[in-house]
PDB file of N, CA and C in Angstrom:
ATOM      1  N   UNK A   1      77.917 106.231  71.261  1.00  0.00           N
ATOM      2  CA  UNK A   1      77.155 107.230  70.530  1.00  0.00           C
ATOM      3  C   UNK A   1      77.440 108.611  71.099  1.00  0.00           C
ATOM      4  N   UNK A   2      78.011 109.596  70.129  1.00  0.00           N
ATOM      5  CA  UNK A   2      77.935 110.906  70.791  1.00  0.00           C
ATOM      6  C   UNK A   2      76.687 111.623  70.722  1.00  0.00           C
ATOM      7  N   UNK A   3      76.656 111.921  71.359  1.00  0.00           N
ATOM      8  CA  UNK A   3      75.079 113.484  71.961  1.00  0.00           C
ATOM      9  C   UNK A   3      75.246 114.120  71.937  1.00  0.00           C
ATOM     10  N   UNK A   4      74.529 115.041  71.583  1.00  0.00           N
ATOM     11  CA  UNK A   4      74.508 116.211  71.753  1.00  0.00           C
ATOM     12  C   UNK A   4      73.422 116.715  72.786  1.00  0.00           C
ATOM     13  N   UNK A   5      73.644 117.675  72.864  1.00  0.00           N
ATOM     14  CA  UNK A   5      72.459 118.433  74.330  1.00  0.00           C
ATOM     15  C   UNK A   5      71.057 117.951  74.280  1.00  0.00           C
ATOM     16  N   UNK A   6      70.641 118.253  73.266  1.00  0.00           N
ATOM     17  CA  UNK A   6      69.310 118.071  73.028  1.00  0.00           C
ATOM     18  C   UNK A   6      69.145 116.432  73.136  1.00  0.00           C
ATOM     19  N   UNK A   7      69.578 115.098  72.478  1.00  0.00           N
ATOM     20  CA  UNK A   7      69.830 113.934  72.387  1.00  0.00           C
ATOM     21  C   UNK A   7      69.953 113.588  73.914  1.00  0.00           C
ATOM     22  N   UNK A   8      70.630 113.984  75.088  1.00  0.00           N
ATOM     23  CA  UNK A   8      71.324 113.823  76.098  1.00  0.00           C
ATOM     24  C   UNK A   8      70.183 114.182  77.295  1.00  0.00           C
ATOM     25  N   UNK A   9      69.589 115.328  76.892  1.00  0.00           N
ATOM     26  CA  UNK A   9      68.484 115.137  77.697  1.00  0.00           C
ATOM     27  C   UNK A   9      67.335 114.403  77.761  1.00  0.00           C
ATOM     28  N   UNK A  10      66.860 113.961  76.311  1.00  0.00           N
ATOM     29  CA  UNK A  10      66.151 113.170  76.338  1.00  0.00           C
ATOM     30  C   UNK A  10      66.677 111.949  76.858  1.00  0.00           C
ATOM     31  N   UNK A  11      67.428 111.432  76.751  1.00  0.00           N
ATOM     32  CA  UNK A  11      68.203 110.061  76.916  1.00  0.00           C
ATOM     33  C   UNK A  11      68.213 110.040  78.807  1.00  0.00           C
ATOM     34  N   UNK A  12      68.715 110.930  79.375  1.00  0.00           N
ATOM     35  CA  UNK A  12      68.640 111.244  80.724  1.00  0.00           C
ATOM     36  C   UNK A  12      67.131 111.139  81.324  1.00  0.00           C
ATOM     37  N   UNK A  13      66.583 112.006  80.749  1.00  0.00           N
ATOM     38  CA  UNK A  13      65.327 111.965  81.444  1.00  0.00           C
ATOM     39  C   UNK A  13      64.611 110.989  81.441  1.00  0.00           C
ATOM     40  N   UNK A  14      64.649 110.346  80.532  1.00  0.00           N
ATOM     41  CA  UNK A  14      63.939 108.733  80.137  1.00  0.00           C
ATOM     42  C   UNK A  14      64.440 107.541  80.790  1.00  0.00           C
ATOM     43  N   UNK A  15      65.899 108.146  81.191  1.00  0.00           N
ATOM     44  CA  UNK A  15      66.717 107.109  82.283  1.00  0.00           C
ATOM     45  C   UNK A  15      65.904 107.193  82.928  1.00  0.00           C
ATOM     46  N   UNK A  16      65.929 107.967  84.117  1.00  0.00           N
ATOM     47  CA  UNK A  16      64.930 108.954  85.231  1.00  0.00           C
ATOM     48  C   UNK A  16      63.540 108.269  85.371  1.00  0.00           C
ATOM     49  N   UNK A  17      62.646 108.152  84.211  1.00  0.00           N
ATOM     50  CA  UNK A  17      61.674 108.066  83.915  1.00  0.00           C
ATOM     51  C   UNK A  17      61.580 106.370  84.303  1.00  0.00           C
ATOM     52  N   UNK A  18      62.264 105.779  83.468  1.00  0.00           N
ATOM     53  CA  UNK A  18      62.413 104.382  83.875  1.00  0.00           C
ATOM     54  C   UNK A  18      63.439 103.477  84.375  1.00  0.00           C
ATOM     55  N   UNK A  19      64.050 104.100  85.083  1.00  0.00           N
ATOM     56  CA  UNK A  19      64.828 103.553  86.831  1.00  0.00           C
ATOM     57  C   UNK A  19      66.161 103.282  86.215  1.00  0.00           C
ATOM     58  N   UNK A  20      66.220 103.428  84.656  1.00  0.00           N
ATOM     59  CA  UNK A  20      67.500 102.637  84.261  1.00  0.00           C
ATOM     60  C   UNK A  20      68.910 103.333  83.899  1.00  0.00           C
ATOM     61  N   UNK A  21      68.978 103.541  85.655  1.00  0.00           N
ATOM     62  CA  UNK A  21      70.603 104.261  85.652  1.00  0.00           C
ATOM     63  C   UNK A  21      71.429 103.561  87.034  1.00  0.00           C
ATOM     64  N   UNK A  22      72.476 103.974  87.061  1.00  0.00           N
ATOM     65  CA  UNK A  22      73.261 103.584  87.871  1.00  0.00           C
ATOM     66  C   UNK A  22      73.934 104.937  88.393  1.00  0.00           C
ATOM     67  N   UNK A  23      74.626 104.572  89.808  1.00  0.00           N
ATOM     68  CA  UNK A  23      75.980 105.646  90.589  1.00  0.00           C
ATOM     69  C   UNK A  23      77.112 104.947  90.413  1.00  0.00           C
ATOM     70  N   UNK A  24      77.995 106.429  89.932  1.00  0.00           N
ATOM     71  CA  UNK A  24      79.549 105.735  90.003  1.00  0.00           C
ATOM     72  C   UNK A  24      80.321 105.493  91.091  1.00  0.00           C
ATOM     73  N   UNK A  25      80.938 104.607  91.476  1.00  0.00           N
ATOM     74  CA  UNK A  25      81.590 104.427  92.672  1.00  0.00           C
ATOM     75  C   UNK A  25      82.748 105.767  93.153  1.00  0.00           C
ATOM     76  N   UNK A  26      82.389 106.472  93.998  1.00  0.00           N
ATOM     77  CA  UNK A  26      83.460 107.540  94.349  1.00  0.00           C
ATOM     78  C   UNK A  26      83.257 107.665  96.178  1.00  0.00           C
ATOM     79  N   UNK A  27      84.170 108.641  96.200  1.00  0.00           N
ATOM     80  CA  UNK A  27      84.333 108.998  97.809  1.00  0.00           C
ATOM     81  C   UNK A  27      83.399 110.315  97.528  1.00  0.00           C
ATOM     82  N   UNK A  28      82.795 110.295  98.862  1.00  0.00           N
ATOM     83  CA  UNK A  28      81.913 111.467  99.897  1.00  0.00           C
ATOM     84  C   UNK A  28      80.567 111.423  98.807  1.00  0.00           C
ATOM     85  N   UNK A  29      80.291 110.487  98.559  1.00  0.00           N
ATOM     86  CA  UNK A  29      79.269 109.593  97.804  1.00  0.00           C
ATOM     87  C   UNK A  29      77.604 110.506  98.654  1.00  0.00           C
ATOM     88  N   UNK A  30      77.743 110.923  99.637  1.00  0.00           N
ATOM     89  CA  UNK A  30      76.580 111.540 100.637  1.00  0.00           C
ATOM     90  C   UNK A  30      76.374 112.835 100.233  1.00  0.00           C
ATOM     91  N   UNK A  31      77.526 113.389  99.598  1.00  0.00           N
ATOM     92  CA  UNK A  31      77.674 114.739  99.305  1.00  0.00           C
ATOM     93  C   UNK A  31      77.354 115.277  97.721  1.00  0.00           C
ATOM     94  N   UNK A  32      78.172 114.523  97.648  1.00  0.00           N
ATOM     95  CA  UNK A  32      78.491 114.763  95.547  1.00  0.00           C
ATOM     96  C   UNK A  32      77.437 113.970  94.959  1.00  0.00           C
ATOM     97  N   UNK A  33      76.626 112.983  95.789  1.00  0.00           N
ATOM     98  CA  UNK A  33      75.447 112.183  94.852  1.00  0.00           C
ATOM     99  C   UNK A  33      73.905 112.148  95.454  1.00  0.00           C
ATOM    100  N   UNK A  34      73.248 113.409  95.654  1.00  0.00           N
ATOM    101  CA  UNK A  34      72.279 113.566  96.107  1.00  0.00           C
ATOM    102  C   UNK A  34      70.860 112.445  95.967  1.00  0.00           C
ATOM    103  N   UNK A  35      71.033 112.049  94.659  1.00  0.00           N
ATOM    104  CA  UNK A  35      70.439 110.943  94.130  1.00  0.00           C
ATOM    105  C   UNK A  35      70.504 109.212  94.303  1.00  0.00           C
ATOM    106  N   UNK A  36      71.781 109.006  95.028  1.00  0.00           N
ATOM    107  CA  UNK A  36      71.904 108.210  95.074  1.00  0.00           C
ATOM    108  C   UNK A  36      72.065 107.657  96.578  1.00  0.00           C
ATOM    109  N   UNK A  37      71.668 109.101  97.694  1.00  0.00           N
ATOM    110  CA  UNK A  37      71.534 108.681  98.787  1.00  0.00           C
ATOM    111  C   UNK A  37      70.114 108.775  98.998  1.00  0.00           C
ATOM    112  N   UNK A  38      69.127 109.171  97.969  1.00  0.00           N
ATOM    113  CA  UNK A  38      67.774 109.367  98.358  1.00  0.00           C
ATOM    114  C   UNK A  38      67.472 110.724  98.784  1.00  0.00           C
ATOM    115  N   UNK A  39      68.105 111.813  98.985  1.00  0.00           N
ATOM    116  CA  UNK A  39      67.918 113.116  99.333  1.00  0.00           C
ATOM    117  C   UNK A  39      67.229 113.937  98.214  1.00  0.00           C
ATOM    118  N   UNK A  40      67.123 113.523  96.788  1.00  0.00           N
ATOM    119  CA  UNK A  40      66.681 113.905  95.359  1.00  0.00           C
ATOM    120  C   UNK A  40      65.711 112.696  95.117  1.00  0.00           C
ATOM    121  N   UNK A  41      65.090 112.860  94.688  1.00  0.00           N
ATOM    122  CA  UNK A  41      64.033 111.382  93.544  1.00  0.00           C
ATOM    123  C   UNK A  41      64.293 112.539  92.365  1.00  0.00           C
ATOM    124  N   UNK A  42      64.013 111.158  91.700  1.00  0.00           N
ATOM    125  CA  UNK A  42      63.900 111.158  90.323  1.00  0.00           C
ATOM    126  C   UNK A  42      63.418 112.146  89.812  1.00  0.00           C
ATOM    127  N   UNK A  43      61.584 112.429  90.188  1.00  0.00           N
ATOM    128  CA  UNK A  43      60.862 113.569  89.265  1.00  0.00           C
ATOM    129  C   UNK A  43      61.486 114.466  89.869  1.00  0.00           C
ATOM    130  N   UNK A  44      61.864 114.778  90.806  1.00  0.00           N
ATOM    131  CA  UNK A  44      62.528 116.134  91.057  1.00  0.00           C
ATOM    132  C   UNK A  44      63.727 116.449  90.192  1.00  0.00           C
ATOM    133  N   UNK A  45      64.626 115.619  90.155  1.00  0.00           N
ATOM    134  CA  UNK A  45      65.913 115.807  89.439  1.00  0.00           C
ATOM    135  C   UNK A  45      65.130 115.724  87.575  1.00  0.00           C
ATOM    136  N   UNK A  46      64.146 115.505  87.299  1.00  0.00           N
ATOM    137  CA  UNK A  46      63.554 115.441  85.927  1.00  0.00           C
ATOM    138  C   UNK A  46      63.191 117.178  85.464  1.00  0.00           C
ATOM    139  N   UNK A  47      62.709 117.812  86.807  1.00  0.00           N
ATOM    140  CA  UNK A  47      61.765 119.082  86.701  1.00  0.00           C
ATOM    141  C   UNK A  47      63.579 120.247  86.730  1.00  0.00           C
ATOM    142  N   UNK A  48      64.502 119.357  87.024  1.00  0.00           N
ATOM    143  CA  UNK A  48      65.504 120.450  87.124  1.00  0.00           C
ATOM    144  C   UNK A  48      66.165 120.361  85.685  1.00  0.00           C
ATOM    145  N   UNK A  49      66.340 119.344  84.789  1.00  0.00           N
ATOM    146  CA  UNK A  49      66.794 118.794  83.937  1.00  0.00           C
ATOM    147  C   UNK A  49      65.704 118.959  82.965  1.00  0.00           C
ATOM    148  N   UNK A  50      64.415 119.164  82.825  1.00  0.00           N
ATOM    149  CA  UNK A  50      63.121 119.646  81.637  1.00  0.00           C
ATOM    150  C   UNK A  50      63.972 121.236  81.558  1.00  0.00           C
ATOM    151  N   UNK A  51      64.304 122.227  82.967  1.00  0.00           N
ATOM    152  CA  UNK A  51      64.468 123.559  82.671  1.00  0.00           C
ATOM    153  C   UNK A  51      66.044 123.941  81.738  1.00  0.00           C
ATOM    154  N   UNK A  52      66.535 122.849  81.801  1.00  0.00           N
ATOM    155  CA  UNK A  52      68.055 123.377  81.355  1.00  0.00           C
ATOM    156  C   UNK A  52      68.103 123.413  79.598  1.00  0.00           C
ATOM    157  N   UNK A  53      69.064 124.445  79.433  1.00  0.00           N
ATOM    158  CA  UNK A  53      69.042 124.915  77.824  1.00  0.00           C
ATOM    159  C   UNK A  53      70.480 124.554  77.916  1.00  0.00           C
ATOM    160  N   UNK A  54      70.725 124.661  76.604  1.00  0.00           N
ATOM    161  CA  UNK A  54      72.174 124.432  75.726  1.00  0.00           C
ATOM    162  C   UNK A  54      73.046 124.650  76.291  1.00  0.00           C
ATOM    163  N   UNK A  55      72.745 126.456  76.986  1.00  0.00           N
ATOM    164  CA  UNK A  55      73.773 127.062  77.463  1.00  0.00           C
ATOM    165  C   UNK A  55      74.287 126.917  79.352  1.00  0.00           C
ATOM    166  N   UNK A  56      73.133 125.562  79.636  1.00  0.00           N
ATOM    167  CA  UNK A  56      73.616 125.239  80.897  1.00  0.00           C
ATOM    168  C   UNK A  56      74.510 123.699  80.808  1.00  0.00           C
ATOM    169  N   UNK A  57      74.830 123.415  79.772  1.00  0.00           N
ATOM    170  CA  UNK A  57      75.454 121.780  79.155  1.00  0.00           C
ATOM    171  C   UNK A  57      76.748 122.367  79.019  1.00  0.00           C
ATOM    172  N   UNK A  58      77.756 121.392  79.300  1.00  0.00           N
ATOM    173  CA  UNK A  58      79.084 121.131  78.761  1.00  0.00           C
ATOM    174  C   UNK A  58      79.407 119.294  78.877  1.00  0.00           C
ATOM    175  N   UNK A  59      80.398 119.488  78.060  1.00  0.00           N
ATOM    176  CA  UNK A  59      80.916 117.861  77.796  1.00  0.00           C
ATOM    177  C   UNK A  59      82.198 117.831  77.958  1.00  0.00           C
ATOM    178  N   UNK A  60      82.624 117.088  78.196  1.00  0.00           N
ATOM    179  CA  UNK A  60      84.252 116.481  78.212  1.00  0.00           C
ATOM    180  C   UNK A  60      84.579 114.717  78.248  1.00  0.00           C
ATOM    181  N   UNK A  61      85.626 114.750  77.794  1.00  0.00           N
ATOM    182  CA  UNK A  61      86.187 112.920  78.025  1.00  0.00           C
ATOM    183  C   UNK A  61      86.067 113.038  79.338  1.00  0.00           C
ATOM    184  N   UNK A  62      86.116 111.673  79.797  1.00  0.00           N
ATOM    185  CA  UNK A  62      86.122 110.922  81.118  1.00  0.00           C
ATOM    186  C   UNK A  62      87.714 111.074  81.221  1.00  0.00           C
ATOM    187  N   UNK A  63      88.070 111.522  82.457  1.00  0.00           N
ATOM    188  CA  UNK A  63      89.190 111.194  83.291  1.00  0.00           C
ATOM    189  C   UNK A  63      90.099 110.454  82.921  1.00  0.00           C
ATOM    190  N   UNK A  64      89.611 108.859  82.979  1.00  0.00           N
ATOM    191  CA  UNK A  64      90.027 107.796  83.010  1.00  0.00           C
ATOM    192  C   UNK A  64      89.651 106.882  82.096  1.00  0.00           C
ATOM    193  N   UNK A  65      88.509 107.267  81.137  1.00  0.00           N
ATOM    194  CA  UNK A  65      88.778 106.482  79.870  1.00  0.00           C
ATOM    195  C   UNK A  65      87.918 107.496  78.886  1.00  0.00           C
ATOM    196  N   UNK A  66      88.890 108.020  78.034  1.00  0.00           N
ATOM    197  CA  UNK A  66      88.825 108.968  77.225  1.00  0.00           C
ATOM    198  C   UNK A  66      87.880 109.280  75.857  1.00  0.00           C
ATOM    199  N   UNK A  67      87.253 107.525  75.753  1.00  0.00           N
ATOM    200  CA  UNK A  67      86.015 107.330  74.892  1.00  0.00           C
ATOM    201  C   UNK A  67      85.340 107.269  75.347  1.00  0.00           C
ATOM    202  N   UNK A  68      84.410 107.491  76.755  1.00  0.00           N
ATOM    203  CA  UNK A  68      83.349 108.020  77.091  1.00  0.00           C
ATOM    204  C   UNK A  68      83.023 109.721  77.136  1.00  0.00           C
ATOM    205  N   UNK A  69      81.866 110.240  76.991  1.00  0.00           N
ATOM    206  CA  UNK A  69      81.998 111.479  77.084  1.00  0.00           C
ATOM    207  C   UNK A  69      81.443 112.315  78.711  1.00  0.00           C
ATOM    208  N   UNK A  70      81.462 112.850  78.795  1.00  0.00           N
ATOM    209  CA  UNK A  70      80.783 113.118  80.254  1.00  0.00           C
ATOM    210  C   UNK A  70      80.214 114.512  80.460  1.00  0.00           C
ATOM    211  N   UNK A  71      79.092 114.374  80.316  1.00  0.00           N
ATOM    212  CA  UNK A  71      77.639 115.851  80.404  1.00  0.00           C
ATOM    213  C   UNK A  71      78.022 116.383  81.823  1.00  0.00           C
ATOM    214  N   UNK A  72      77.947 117.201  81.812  1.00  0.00           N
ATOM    215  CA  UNK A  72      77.514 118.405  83.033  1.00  0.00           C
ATOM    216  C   UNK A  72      76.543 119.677  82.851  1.00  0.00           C
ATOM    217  N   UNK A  73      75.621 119.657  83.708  1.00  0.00           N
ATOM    218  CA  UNK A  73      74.285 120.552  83.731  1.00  0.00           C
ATOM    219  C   UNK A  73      74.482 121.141  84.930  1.00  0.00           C
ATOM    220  N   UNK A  74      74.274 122.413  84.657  1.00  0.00           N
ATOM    221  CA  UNK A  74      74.369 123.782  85.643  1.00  0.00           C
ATOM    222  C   UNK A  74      73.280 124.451  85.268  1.00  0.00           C
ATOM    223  N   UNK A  75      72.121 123.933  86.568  1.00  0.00           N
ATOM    224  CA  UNK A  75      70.782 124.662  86.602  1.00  0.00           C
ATOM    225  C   UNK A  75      70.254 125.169  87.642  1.00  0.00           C
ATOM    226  N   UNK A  76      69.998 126.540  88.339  1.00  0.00           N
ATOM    227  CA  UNK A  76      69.229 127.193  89.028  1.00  0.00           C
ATOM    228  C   UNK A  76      70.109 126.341  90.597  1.00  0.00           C
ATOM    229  N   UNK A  77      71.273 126.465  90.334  1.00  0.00           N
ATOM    230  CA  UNK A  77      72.348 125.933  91.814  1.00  0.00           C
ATOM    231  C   UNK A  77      72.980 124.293  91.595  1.00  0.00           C
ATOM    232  N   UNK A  78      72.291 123.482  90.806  1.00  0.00           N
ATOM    233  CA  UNK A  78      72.158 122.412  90.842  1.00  0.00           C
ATOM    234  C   UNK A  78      73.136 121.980  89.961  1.00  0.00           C
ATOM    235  N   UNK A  79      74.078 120.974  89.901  1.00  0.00           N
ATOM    236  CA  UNK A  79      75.478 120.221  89.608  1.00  0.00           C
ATOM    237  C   UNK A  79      74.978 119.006  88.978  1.00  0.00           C
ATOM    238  N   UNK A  80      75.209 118.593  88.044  1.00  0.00           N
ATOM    239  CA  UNK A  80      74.566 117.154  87.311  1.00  0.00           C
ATOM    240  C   UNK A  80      75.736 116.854  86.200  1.00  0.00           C
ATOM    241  N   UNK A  81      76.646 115.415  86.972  1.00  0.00           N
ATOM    242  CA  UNK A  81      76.913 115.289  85.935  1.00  0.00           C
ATOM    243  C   UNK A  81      77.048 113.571  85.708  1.00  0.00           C
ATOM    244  N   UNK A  82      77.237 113.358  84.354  1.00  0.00           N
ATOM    245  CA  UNK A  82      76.499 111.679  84.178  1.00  0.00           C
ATOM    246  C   UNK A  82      77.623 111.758  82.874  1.00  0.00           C
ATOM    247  N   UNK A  83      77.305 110.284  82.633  1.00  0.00           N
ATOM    248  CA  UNK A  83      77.574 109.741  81.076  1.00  0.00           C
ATOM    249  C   UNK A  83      76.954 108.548  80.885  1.00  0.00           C
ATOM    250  N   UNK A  84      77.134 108.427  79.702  1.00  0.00           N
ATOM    251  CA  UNK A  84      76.400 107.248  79.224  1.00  0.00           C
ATOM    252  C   UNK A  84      77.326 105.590  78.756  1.00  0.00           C
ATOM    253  N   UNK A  85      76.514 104.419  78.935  1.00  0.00           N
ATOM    254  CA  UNK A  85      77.333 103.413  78.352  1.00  0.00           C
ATOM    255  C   UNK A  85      76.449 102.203  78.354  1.00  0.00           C
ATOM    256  N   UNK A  86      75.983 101.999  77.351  1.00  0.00           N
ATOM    257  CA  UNK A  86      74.403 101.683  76.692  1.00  0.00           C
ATOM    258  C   UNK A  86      74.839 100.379  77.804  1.00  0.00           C
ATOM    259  N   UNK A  87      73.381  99.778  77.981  1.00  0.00           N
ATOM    260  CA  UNK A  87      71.745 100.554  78.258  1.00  0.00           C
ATOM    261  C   UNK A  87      72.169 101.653  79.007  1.00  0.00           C
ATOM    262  N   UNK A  88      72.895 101.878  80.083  1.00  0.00           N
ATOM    263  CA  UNK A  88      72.530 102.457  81.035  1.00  0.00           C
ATOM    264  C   UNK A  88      73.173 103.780  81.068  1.00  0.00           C
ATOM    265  N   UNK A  89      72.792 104.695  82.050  1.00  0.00           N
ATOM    266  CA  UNK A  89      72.741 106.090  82.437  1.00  0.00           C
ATOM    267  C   UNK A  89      73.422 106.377  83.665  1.00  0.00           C
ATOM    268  N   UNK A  90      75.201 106.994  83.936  1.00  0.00           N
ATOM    269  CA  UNK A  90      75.892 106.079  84.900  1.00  0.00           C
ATOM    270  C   UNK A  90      75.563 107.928  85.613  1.00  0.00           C
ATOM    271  N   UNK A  91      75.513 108.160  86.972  1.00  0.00           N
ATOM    272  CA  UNK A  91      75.838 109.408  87.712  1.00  0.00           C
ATOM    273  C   UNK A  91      76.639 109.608  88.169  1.00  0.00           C
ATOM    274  N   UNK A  92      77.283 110.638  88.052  1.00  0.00           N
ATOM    275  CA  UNK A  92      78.619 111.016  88.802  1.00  0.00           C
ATOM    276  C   UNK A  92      78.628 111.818  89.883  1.00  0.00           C
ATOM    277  N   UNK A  93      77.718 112.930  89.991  1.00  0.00           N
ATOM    278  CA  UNK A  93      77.589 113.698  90.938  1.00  0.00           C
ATOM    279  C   UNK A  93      76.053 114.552  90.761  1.00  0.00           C
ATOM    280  N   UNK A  94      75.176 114.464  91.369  1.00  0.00           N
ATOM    281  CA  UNK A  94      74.328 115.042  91.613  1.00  0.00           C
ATOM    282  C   UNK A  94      74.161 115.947  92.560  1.00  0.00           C
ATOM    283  N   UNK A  95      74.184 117.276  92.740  1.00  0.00           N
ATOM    284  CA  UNK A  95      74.339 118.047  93.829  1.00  0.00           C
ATOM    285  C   UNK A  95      73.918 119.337  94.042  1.00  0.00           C
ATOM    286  N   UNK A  96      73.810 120.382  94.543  1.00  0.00           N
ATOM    287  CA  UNK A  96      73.595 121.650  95.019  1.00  0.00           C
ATOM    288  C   UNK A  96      75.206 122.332  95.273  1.00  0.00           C
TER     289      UNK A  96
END
């Protein structure tokens, strides 16, 4: 399913809301995934992601498989980027 901004946040935040996401496997995993070492929770990363508008979203294909799409949110310092691949809500980098 493609998203759009508006679609994408809801879908995110509701991940958030009810636990149902995952981290992507990468290197310096301590650094690039704030969330997934426990240094972020959830409602926090929710209250950064309620403030973001249109004009803090971009999208692109995945890297490595070109039918996924992949969100990035640039809010008030903060690096977020995810995609989706039903059920779940995968993270790529959560960060400062």
């Amino acid at each position: 399913m493609d998203r759009g901004f508006k679609q994408a946040k809801r879908d995110l935040i509701s991940a958030l809301q009810t636990g149902n996401y995952l981290h992507a496997a990468r290197g310096s995993i301590e650094i690039k995934n704030l969330l997934a070492t426990g240094e972020v929770w959830a409602r926090q990363l929710i209250e950064v992601i309620g403030a973001c508008k249109g004009t803090n979203h971009s999208c692109s294909a995945h890297h490595s498989v070109p039918g996924i799409v992949v969100h990035v949110l640039k809010q008030a310092g903060w690096y977020i980027k995810f995609y989706f691949i039903e059920p779940d809500t995968w993270f790529i980098s959560v960060h400062r």
